[in-house]
Protein backbone atom coordinates (compact mmCIF):
# COMPACT_ATOMS: atom_id res chain seq x y z
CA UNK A 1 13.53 -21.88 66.50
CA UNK A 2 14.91 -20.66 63.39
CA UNK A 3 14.43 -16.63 62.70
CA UNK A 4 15.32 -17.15 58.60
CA UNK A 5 11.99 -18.87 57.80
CA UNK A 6 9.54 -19.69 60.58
CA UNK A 7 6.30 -22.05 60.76
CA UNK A 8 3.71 -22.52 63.67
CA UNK A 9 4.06 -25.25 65.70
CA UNK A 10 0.61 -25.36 66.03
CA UNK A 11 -0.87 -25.49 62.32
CA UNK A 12 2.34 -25.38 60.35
CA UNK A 13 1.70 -22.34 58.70
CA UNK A 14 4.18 -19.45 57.74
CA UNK A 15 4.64 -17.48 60.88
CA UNK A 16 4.86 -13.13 60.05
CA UNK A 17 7.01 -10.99 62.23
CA UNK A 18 5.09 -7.88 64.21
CA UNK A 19 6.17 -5.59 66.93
CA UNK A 20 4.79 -6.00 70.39
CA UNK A 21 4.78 -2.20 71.42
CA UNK A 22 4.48 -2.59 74.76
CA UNK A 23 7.21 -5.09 75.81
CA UNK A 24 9.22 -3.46 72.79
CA UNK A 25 10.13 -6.77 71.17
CA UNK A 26 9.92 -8.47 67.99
CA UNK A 27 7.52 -11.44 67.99
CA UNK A 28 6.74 -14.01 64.94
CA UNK A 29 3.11 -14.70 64.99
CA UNK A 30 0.66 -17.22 62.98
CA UNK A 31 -2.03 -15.22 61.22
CA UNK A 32 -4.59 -18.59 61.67
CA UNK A 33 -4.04 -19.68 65.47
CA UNK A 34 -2.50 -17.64 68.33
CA UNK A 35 0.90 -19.44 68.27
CA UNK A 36 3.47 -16.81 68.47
CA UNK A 37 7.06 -16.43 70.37
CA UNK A 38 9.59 -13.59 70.55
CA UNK A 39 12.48 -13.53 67.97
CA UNK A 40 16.51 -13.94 69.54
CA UNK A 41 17.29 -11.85 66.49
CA UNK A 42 16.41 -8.35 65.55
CA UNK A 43 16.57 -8.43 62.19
CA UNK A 44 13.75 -9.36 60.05
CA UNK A 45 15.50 -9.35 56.58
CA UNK A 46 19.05 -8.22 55.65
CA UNK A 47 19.80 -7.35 51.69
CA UNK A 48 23.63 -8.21 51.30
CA UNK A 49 24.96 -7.01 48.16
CA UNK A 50 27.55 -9.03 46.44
CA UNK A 51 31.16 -7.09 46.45
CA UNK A 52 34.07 -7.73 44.55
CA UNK A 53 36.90 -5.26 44.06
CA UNK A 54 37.37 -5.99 40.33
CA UNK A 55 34.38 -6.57 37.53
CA UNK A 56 34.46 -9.84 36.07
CA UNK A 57 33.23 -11.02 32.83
CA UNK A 58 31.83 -14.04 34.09
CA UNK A 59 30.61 -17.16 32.24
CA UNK A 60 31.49 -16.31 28.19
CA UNK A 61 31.28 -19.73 26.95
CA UNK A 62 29.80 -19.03 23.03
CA UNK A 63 29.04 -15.37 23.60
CA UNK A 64 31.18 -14.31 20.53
CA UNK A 65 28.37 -16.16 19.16
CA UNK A 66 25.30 -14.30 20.45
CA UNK A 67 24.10 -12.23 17.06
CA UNK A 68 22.09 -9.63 19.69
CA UNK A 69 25.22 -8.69 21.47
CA UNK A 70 26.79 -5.34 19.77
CA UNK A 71 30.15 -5.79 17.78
CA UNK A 72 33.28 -3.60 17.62
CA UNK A 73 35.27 -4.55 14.19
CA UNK A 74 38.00 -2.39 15.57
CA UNK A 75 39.13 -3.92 19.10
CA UNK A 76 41.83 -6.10 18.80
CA UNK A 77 42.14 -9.20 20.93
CA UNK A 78 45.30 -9.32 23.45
CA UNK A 79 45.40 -13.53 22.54
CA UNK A 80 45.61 -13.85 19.11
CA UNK A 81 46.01 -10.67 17.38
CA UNK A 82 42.64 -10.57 15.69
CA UNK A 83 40.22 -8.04 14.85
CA UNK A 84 37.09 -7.75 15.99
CA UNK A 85 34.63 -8.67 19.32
CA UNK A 86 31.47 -8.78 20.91
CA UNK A 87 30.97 -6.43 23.55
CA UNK A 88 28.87 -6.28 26.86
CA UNK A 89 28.77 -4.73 30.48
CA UNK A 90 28.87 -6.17 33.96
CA UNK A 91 26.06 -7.42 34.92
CA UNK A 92 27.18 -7.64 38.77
CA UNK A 93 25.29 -6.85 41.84
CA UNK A 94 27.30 -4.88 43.93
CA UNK A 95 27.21 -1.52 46.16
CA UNK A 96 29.74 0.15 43.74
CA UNK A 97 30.17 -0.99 40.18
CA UNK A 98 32.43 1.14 36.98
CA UNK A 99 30.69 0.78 33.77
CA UNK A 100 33.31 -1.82 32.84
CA UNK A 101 32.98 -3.05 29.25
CA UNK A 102 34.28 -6.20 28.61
CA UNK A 103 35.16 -7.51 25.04
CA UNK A 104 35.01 -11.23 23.71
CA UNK A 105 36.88 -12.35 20.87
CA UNK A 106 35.11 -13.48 17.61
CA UNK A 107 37.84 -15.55 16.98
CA UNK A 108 39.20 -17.52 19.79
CA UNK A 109 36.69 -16.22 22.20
CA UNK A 110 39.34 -14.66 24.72
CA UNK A 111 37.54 -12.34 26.96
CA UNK A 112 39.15 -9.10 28.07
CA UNK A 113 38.68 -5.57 28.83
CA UNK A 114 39.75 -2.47 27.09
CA UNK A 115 43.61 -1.84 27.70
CA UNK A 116 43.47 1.79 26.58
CA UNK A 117 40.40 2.13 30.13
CA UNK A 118 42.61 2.51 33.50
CA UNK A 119 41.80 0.10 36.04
C-alpha cells in the first residue's frame, strides 16, 4: 500500500496514521471499521520548501500594466533606455529568500532587478 494517501480496504474510507505504543510502530487505521496495517515509512508528512539560489521574477506577462502595483518614475530600464517601472518582490517559497525587488518596464515590459543592489 501506498503511505502518501491511504484508504481502507474494507469501507474505502480515508485511513489516519496513530502510534501503536507498545510495538513502537506507526500504523494507518480506519476510524469506521478496524482495518488497519503498519506503515513501511516513518514519515507521516514532509514540508519541502522550494530552493533556488537566485530570486526570479517569474511570470510578468502585462504586469507593467497592473495600476495596484507601485511605480518608480526614476528606474531606468537596462533594454531600452526608458524611464520608469512597476515594481514588486519575490513572491518565492523558499528556506532563505533576500528581499529582492524586481522592476518591470512600462515600456517594453523588460523585467530586471536593480543594478546599483549586489547580487
Amino acid at each position: 500500500m501506498s503511505d502518501s494517501i491511504a484508504f481502507c480496504t474494507e469501507c474505502n474510507n480515508l485511513l489516519y496514521p496513530r502510534a501503536d505504543e507498545q510495538h513502537n510502530v506507526l500504523m494507518y487505521a480506519c476510524r469506521n471499521c478496524d482495518f488497519e496495517y503498519q506503515a513501511t515509512d516513518p514519515c507521516v508528512y514532509k514540508n519541502d520548501l522550494f530552493t533556488v539560489t537566485k530570486e526570479q521574477p517569474g511570470v510578468t506577462e502585462d504586469v507593467n500594466k497592473d495600476i495596484t502595483l507601485p511605480r518608480d518614475s526614476e528606474s531606468q530600464c537596462p533594454n531600452c533606455h526608458h524611464d520608469g517601472a512597476v515594481t514588486f518582490q519575490d513572491q518565492g517559497k523558499r528556506k532563505e529568500t533576500r528581499m529582492t525587488l524586481f522592476y518591470v518596464c512600462l515600456q517594453c515590459g523588460h523585467a530586471y532587478v536593480d543594478p546599483a543592489v549586489p547580487q
